[in-house]
PDB file of N, CA and C in Angstrom:
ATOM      1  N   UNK A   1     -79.676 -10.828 146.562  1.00  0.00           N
ATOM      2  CA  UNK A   1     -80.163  -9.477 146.745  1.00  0.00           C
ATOM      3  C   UNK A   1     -79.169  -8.496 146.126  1.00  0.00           C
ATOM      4  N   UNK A   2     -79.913  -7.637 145.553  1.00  0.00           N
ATOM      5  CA  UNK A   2     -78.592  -6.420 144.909  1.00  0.00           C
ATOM      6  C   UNK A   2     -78.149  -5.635 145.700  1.00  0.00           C
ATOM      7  N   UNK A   3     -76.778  -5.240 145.985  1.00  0.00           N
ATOM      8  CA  UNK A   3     -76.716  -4.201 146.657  1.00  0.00           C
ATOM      9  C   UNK A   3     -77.116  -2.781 146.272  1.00  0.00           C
ATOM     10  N   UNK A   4     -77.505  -2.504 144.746  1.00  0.00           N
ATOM     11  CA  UNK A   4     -78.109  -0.882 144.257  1.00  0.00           C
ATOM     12  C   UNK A   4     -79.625  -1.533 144.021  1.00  0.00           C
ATOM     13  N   UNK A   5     -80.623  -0.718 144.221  1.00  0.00           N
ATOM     14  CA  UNK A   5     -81.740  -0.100 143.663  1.00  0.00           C
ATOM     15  C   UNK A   5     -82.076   0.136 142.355  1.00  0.00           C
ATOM     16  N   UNK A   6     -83.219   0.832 142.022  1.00  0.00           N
ATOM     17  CA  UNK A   6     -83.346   2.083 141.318  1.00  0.00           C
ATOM     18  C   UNK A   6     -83.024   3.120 141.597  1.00  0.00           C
ATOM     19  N   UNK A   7     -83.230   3.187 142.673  1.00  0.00           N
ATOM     20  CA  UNK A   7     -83.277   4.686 142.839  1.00  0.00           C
ATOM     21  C   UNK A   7     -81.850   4.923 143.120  1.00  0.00           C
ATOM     22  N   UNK A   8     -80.881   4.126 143.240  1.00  0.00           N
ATOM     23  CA  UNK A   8     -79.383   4.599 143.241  1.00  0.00           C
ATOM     24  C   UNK A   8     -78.766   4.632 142.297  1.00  0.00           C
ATOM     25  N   UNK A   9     -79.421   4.513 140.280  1.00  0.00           N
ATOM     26  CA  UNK A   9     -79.615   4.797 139.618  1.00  0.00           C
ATOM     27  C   UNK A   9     -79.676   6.477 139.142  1.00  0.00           C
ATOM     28  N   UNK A  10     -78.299   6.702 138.665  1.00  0.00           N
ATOM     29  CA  UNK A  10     -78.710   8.469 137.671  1.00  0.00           C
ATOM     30  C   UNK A  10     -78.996   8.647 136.596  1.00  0.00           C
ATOM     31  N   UNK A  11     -79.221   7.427 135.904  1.00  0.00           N
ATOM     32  CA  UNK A  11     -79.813   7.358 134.118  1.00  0.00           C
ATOM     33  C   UNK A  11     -81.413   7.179 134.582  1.00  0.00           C
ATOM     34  N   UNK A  12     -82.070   7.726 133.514  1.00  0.00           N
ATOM     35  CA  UNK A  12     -83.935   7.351 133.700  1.00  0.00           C
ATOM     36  C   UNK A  12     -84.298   5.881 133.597  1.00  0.00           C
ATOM     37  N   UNK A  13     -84.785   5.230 133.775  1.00  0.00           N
ATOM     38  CA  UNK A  13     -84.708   3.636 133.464  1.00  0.00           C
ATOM     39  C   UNK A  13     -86.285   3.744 132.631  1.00  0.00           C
ATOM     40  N   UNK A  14     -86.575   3.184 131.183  1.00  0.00           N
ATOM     41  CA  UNK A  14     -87.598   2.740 131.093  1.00  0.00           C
ATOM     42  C   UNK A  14     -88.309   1.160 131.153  1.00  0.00           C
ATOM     43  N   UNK A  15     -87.499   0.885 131.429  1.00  0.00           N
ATOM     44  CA  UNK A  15     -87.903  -0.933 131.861  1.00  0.00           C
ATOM     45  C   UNK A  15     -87.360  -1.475 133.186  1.00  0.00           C
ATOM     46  N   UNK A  16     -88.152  -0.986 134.037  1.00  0.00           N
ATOM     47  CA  UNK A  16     -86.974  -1.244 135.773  1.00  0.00           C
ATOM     48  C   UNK A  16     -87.320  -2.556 135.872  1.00  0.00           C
ATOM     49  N   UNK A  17     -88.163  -3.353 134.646  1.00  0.00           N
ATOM     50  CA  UNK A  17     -87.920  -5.102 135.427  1.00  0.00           C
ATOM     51  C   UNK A  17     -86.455  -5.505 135.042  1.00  0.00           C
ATOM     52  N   UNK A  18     -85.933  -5.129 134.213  1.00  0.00           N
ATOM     53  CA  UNK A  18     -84.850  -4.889 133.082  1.00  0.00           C
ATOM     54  C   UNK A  18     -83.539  -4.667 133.946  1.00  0.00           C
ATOM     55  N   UNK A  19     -83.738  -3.682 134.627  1.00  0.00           N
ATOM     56  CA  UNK A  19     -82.932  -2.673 135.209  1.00  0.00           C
ATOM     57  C   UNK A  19     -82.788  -3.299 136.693  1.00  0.00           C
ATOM     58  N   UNK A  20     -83.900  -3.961 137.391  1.00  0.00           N
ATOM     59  CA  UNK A  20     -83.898  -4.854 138.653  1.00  0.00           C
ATOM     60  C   UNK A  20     -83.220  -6.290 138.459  1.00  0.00           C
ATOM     61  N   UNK A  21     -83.096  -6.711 137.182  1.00  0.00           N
ATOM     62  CA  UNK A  21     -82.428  -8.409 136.544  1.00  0.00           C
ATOM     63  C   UNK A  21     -81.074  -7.725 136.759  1.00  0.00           C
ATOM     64  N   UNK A  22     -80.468  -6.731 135.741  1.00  0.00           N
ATOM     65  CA  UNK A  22     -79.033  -5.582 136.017  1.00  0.00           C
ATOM     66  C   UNK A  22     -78.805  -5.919 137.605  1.00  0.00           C
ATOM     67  N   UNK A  23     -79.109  -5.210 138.094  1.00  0.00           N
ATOM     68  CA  UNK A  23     -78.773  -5.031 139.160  1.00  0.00           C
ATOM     69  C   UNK A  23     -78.266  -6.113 140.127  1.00  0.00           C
ATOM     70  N   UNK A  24     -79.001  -7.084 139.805  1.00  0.00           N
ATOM     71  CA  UNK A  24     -79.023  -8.543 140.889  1.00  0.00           C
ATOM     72  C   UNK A  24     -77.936  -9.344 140.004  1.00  0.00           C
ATOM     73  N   UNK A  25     -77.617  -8.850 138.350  1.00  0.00           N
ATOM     74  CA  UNK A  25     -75.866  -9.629 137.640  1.00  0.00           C
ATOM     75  C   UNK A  25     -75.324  -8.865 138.603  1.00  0.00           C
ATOM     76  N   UNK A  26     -75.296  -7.824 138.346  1.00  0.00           N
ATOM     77  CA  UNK A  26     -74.304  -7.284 138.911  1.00  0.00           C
ATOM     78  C   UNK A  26     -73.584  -7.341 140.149  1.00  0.00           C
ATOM     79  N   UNK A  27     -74.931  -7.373 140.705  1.00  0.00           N
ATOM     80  CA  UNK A  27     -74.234  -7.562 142.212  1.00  0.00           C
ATOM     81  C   UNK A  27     -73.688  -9.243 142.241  1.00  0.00           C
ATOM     82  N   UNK A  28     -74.419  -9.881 141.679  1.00  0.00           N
ATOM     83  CA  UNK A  28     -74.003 -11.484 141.636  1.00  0.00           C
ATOM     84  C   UNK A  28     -72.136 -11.546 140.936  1.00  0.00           C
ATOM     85  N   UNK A  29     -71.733 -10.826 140.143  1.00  0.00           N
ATOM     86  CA  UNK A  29     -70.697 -10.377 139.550  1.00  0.00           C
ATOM     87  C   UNK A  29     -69.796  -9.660 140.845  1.00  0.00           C
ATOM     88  N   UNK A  30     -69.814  -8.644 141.332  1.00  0.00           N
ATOM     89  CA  UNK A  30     -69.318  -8.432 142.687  1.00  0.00           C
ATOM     90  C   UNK A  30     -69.127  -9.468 143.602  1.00  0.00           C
ATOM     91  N   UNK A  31     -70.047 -10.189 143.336  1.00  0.00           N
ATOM     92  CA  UNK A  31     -69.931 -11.364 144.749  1.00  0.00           C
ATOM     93  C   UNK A  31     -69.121 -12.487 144.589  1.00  0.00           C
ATOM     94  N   UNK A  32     -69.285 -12.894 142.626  1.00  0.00           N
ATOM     95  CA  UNK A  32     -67.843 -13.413 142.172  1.00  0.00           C
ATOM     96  C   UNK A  32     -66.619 -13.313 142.424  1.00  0.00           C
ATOM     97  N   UNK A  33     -66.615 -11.713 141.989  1.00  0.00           N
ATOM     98  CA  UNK A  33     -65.291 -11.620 141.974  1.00  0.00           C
ATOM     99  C   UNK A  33     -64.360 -11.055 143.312  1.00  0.00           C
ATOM    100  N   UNK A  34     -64.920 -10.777 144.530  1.00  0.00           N
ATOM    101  CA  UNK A  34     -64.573 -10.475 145.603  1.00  0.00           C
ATOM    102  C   UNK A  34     -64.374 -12.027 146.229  1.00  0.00           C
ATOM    103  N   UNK A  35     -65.424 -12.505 146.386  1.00  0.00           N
ATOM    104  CA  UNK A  35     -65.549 -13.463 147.666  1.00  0.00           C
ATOM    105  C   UNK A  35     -65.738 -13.394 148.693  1.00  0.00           C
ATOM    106  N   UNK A  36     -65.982 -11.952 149.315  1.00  0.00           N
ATOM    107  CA  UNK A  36     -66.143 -11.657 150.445  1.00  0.00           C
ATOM    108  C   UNK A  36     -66.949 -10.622 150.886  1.00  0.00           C
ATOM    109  N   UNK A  37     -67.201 -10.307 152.401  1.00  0.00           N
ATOM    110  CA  UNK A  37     -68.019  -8.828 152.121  1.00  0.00           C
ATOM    111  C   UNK A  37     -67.194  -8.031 151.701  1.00  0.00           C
ATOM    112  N   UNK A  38     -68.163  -6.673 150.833  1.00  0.00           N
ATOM    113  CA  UNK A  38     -67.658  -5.630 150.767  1.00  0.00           C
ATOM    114  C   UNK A  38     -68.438  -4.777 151.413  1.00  0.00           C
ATOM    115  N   UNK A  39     -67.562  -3.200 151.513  1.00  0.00           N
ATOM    116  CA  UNK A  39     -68.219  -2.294 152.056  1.00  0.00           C
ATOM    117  C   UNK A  39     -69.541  -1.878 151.263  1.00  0.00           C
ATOM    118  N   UNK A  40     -70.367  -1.919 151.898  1.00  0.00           N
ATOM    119  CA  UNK A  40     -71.871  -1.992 151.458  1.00  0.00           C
ATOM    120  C   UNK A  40     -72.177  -0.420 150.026  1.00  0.00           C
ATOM    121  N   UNK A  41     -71.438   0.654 151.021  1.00  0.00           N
ATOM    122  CA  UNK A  41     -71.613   1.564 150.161  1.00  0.00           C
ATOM    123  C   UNK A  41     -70.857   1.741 148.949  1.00  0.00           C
ATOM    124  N   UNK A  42     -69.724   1.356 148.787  1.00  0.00           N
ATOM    125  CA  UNK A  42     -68.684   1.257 147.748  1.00  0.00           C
ATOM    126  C   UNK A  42     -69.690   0.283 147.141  1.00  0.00           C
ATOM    127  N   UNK A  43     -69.897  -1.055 147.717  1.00  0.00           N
ATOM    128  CA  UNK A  43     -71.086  -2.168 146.733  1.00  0.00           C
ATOM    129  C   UNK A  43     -71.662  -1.477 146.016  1.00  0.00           C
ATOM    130  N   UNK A  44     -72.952  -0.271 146.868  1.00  0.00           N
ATOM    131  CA  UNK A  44     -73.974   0.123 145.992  1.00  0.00           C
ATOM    132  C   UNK A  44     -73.547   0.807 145.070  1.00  0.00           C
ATOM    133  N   UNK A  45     -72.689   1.918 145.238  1.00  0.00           N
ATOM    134  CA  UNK A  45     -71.806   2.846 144.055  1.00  0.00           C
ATOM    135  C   UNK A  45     -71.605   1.892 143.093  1.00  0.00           C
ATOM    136  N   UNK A  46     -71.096   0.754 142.999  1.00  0.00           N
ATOM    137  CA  UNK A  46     -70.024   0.427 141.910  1.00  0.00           C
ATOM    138  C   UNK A  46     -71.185  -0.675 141.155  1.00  0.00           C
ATOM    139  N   UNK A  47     -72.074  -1.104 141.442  1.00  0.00           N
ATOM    140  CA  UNK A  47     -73.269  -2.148 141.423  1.00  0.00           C
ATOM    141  C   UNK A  47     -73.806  -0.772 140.216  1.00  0.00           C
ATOM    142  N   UNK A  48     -74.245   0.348 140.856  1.00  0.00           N
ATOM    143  CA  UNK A  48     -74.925   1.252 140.051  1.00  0.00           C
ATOM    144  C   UNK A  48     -74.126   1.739 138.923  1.00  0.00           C
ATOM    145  N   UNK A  49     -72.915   1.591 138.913  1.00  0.00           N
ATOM    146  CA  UNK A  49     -71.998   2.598 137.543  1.00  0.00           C
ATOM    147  C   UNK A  49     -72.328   1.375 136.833  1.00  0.00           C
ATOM    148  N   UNK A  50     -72.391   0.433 136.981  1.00  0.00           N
ATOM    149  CA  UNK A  50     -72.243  -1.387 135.915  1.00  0.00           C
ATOM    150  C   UNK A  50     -73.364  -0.943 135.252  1.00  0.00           C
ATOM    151  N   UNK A  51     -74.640  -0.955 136.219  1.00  0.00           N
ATOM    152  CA  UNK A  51     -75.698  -1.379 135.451  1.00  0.00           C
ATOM    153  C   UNK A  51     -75.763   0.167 134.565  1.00  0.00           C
ATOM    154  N   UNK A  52     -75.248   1.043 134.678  1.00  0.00           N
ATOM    155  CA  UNK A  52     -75.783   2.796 134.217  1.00  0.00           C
ATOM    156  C   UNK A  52     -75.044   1.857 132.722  1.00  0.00           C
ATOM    157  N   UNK A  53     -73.973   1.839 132.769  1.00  0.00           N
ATOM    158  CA  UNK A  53     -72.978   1.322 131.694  1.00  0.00           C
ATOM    159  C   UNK A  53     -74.079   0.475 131.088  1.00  0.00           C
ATOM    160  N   UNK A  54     -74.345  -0.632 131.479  1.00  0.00           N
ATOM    161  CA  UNK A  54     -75.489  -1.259 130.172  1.00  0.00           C
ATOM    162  C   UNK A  54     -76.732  -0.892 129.842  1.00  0.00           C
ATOM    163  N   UNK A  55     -76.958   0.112 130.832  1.00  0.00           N
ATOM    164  CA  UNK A  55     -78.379   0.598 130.021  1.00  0.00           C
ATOM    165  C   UNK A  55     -77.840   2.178 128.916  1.00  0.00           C
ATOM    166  N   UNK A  56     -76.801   2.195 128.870  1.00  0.00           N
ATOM    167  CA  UNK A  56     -76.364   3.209 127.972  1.00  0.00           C
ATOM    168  C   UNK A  56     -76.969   3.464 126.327  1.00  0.00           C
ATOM    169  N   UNK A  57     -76.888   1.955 126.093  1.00  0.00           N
ATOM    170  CA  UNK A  57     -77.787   1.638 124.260  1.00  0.00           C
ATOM    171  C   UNK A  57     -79.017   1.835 124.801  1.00  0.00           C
ATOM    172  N   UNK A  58     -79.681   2.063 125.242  1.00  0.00           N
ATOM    173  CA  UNK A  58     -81.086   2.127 125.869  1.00  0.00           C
ATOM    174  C   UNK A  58     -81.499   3.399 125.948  1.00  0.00           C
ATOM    175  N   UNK A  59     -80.961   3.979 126.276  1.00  0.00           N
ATOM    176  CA  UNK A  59     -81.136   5.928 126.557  1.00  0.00           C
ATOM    177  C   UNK A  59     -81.328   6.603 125.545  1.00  0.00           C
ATOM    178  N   UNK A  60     -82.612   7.126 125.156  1.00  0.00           N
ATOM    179  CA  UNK A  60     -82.689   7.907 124.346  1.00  0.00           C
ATOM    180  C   UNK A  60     -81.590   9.379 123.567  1.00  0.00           C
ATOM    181  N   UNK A  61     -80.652   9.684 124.818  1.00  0.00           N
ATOM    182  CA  UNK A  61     -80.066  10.805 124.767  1.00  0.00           C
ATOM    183  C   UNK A  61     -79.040  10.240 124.755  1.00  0.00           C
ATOM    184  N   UNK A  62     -77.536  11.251 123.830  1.00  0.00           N
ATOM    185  CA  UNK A  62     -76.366  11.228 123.528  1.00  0.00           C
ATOM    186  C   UNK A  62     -75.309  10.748 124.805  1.00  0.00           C
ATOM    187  N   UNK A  63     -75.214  10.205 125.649  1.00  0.00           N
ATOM    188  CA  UNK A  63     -74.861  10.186 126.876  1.00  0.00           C
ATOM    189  C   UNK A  63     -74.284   8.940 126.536  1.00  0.00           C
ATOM    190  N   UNK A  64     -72.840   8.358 126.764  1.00  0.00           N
ATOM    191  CA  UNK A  64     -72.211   6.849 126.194  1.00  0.00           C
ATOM    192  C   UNK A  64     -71.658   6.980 124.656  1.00  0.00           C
ATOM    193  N   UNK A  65     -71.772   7.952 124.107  1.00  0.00           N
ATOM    194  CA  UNK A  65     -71.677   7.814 122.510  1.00  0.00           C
ATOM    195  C   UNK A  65     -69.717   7.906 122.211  1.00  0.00           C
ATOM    196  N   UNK A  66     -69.742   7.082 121.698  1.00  0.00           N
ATOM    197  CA  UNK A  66     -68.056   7.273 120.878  1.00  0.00           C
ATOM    198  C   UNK A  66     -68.174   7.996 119.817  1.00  0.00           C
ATOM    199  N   UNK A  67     -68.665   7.811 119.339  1.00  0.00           N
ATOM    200  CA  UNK A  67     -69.052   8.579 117.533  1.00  0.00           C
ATOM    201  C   UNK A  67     -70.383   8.852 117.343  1.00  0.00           C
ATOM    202  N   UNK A  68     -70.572   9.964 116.612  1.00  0.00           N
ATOM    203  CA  UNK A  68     -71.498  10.097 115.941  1.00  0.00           C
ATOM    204  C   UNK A  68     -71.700  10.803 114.588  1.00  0.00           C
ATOM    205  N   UNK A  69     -72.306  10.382 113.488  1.00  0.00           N
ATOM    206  CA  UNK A  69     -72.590  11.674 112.067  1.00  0.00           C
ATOM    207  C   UNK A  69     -73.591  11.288 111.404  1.00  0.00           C
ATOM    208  N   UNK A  70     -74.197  12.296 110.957  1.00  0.00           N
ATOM    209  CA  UNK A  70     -75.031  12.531 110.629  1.00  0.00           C
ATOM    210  C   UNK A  70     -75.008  13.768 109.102  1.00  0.00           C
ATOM    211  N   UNK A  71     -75.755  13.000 108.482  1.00  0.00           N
ATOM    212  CA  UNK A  71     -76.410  13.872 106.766  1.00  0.00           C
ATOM    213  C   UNK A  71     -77.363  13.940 106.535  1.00  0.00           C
ATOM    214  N   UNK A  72     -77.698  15.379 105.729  1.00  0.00           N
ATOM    215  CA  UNK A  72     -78.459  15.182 105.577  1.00  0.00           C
ATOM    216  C   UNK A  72     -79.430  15.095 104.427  1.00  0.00           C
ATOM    217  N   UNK A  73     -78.625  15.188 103.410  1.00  0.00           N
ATOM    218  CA  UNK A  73     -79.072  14.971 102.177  1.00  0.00           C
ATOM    219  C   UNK A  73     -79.599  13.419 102.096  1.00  0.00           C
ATOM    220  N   UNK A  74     -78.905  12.096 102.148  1.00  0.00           N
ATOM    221  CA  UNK A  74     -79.744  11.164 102.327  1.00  0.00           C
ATOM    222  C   UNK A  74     -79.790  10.564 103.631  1.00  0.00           C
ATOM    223  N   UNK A  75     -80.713  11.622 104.408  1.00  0.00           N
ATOM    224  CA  UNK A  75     -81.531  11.092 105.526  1.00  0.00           C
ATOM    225  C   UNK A  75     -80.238   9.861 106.460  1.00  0.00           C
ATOM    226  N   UNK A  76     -78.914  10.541 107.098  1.00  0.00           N
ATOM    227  CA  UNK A  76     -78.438   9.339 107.285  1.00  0.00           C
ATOM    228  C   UNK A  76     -77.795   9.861 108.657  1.00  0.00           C
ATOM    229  N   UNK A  77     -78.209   8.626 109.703  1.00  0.00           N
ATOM    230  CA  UNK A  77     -77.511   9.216 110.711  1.00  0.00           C
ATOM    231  C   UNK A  77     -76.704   7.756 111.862  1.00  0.00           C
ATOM    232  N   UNK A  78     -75.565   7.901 112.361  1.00  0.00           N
ATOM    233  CA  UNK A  78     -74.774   6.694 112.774  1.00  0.00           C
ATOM    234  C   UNK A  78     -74.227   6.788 114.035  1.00  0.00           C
ATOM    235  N   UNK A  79     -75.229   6.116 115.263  1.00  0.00           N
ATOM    236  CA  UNK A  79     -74.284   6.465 116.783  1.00  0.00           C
ATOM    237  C   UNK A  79     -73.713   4.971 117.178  1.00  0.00           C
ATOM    238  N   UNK A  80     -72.425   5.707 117.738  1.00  0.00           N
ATOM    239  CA  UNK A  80     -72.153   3.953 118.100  1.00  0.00           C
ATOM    240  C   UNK A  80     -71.742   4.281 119.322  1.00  0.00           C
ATOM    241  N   UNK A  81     -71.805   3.829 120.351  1.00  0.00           N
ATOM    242  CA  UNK A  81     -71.991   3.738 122.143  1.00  0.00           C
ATOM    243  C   UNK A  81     -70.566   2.578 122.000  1.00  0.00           C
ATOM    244  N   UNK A  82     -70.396   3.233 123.659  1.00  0.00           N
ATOM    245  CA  UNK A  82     -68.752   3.118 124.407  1.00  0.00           C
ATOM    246  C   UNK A  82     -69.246   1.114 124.447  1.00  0.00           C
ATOM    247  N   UNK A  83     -70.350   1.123 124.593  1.00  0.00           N
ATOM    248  CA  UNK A  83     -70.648  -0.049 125.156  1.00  0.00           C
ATOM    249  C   UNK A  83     -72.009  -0.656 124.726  1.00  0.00           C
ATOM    250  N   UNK A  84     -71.999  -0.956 123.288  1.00  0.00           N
ATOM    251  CA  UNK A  84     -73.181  -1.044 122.180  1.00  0.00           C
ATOM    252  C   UNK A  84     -73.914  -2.706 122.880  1.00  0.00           C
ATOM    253  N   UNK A  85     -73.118  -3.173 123.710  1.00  0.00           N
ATOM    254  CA  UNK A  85     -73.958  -4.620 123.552  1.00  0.00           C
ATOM    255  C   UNK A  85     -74.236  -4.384 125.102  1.00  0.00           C
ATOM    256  N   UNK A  86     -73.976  -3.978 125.589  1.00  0.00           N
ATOM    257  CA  UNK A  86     -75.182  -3.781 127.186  1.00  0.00           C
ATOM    258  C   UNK A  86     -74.107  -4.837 128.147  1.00  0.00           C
ATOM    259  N   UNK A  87     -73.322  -4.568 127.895  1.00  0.00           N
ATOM    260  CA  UNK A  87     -72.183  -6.240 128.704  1.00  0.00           C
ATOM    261  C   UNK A  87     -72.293  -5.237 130.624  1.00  0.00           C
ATOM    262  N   UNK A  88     -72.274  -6.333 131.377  1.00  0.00           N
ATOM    263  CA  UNK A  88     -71.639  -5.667 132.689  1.00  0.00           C
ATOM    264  C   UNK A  88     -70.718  -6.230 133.118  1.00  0.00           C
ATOM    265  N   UNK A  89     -69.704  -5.174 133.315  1.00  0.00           N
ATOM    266  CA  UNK A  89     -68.155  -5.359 133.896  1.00  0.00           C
ATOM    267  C   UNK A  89     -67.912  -4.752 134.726  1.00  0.00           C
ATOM    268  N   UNK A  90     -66.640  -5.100 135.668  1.00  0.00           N
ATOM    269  CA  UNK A  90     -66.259  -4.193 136.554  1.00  0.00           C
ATOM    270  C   UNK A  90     -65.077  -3.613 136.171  1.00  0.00           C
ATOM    271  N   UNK A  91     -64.864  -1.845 136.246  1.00  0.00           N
ATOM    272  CA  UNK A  91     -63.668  -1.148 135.999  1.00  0.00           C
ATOM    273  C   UNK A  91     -62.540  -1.696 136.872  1.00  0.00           C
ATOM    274  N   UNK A  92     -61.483  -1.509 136.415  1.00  0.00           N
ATOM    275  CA  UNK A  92     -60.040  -1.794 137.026  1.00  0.00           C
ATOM    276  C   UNK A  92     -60.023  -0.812 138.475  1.00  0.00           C
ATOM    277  N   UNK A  93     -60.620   0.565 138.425  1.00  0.00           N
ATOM    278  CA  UNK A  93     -60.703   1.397 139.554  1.00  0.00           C
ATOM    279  C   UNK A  93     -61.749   0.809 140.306  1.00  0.00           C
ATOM    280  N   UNK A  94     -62.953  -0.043 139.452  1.00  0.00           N
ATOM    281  CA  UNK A  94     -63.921  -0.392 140.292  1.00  0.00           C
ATOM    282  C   UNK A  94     -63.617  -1.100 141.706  1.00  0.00           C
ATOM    283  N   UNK A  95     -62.878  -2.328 140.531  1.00  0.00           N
ATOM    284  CA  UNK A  95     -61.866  -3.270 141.630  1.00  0.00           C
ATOM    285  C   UNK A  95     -61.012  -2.855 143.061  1.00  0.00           C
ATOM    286  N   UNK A  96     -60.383  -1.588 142.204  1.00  0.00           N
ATOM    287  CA  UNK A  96     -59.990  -0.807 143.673  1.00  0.00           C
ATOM    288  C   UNK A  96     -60.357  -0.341 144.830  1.00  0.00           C
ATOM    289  N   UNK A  97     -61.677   0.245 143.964  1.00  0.00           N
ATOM    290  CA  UNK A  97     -62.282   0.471 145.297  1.00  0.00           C
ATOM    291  C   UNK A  97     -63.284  -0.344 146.399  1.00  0.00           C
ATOM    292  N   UNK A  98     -63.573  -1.674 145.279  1.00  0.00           N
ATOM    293  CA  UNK A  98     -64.027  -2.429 146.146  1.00  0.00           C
ATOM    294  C   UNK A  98     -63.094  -3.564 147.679  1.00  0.00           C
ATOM    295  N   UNK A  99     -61.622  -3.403 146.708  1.00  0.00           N
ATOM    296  CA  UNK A  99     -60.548  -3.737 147.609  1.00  0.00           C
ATOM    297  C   UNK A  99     -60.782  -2.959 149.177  1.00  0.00           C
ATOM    298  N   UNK A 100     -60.767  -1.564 148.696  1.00  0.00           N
ATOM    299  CA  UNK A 100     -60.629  -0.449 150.366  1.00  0.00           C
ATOM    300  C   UNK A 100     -59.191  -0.314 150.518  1.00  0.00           C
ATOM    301  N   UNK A 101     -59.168   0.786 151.274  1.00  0.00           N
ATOM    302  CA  UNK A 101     -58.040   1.646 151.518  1.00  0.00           C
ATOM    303  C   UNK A 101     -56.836   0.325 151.792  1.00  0.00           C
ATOM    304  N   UNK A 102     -57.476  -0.813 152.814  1.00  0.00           N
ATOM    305  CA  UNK A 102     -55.990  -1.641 153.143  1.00  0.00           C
ATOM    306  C   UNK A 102     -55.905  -2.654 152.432  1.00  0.00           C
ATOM    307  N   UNK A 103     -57.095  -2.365 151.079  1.00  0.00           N
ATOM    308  CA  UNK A 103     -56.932  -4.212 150.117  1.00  0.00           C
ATOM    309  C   UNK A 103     -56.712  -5.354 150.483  1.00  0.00           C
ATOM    310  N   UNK A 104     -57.606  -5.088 151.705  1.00  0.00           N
ATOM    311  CA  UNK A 104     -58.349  -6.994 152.192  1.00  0.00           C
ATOM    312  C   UNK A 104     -59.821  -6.974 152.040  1.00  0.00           C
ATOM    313  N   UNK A 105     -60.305  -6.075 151.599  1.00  0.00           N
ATOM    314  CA  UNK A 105     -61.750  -6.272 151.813  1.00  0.00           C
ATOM    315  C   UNK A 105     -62.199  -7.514 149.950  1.00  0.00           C
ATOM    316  N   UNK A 106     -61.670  -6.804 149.649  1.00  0.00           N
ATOM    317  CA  UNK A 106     -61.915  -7.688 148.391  1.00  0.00           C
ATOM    318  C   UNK A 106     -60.739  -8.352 147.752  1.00  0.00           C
ATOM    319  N   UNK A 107     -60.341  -9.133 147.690  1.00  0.00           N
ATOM    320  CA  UNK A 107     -59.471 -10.334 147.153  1.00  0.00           C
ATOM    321  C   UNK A 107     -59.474 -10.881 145.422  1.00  0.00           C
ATOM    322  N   UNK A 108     -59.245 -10.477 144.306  1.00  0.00           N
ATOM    323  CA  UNK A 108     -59.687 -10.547 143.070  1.00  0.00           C
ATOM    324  C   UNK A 108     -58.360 -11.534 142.641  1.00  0.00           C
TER     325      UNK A 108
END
């Protein structure tokens, strides 16, 4: 079971079967790398930044972009995203906070 939703989701999703598979790595990825419970709400927070992160190439709008340019004489334009292949990871702060204030809750 995932610990995020959709709806704990702040990017638009256009494929939530897509976005419901996300969610259930992810949380399966949390459950790796802890081993233990975590606090449910820190779960859902940090479950939802993963999957926002791979649906980033997906989003119609500038939102994730490292670079971008554009010409226009021959019709040419080049975005390349923080995170072009859709990977889900957990941040180093993620980790932290899934630890908790006394860093026993999660064990990495």
């Amino acid at each position: 079971m995932a610990y995020a939703t959709l709806n704990d989701l702040c990017c638009t999703v256009s494929d939530e079967r897509i976005a419901e598979k996300l969610l259930e790595r992810a949380s399966r990825l949390i459950d790796d790398e802890c081993g233990v419970e975590v606090d449910p709400d820190s779960a859902r927070d940090v479950c939802a930044a993963m999957v926002e992160r791979a649906l980033i190439p997906m989003q119609s709008d500038v939102f994730g972009l490292s670079s971008a340019s554009m010409s226009a004489g021959g019709y040419q334009q080049t975005l390349n995203y923080i995170n072009s292949s859709g990977e889900i990871y957990l941040l180093d702060k993620e980790r932290e906070r899934l630890r908790g204030s006394d860093g026993t809750i999660c064990f990495i």
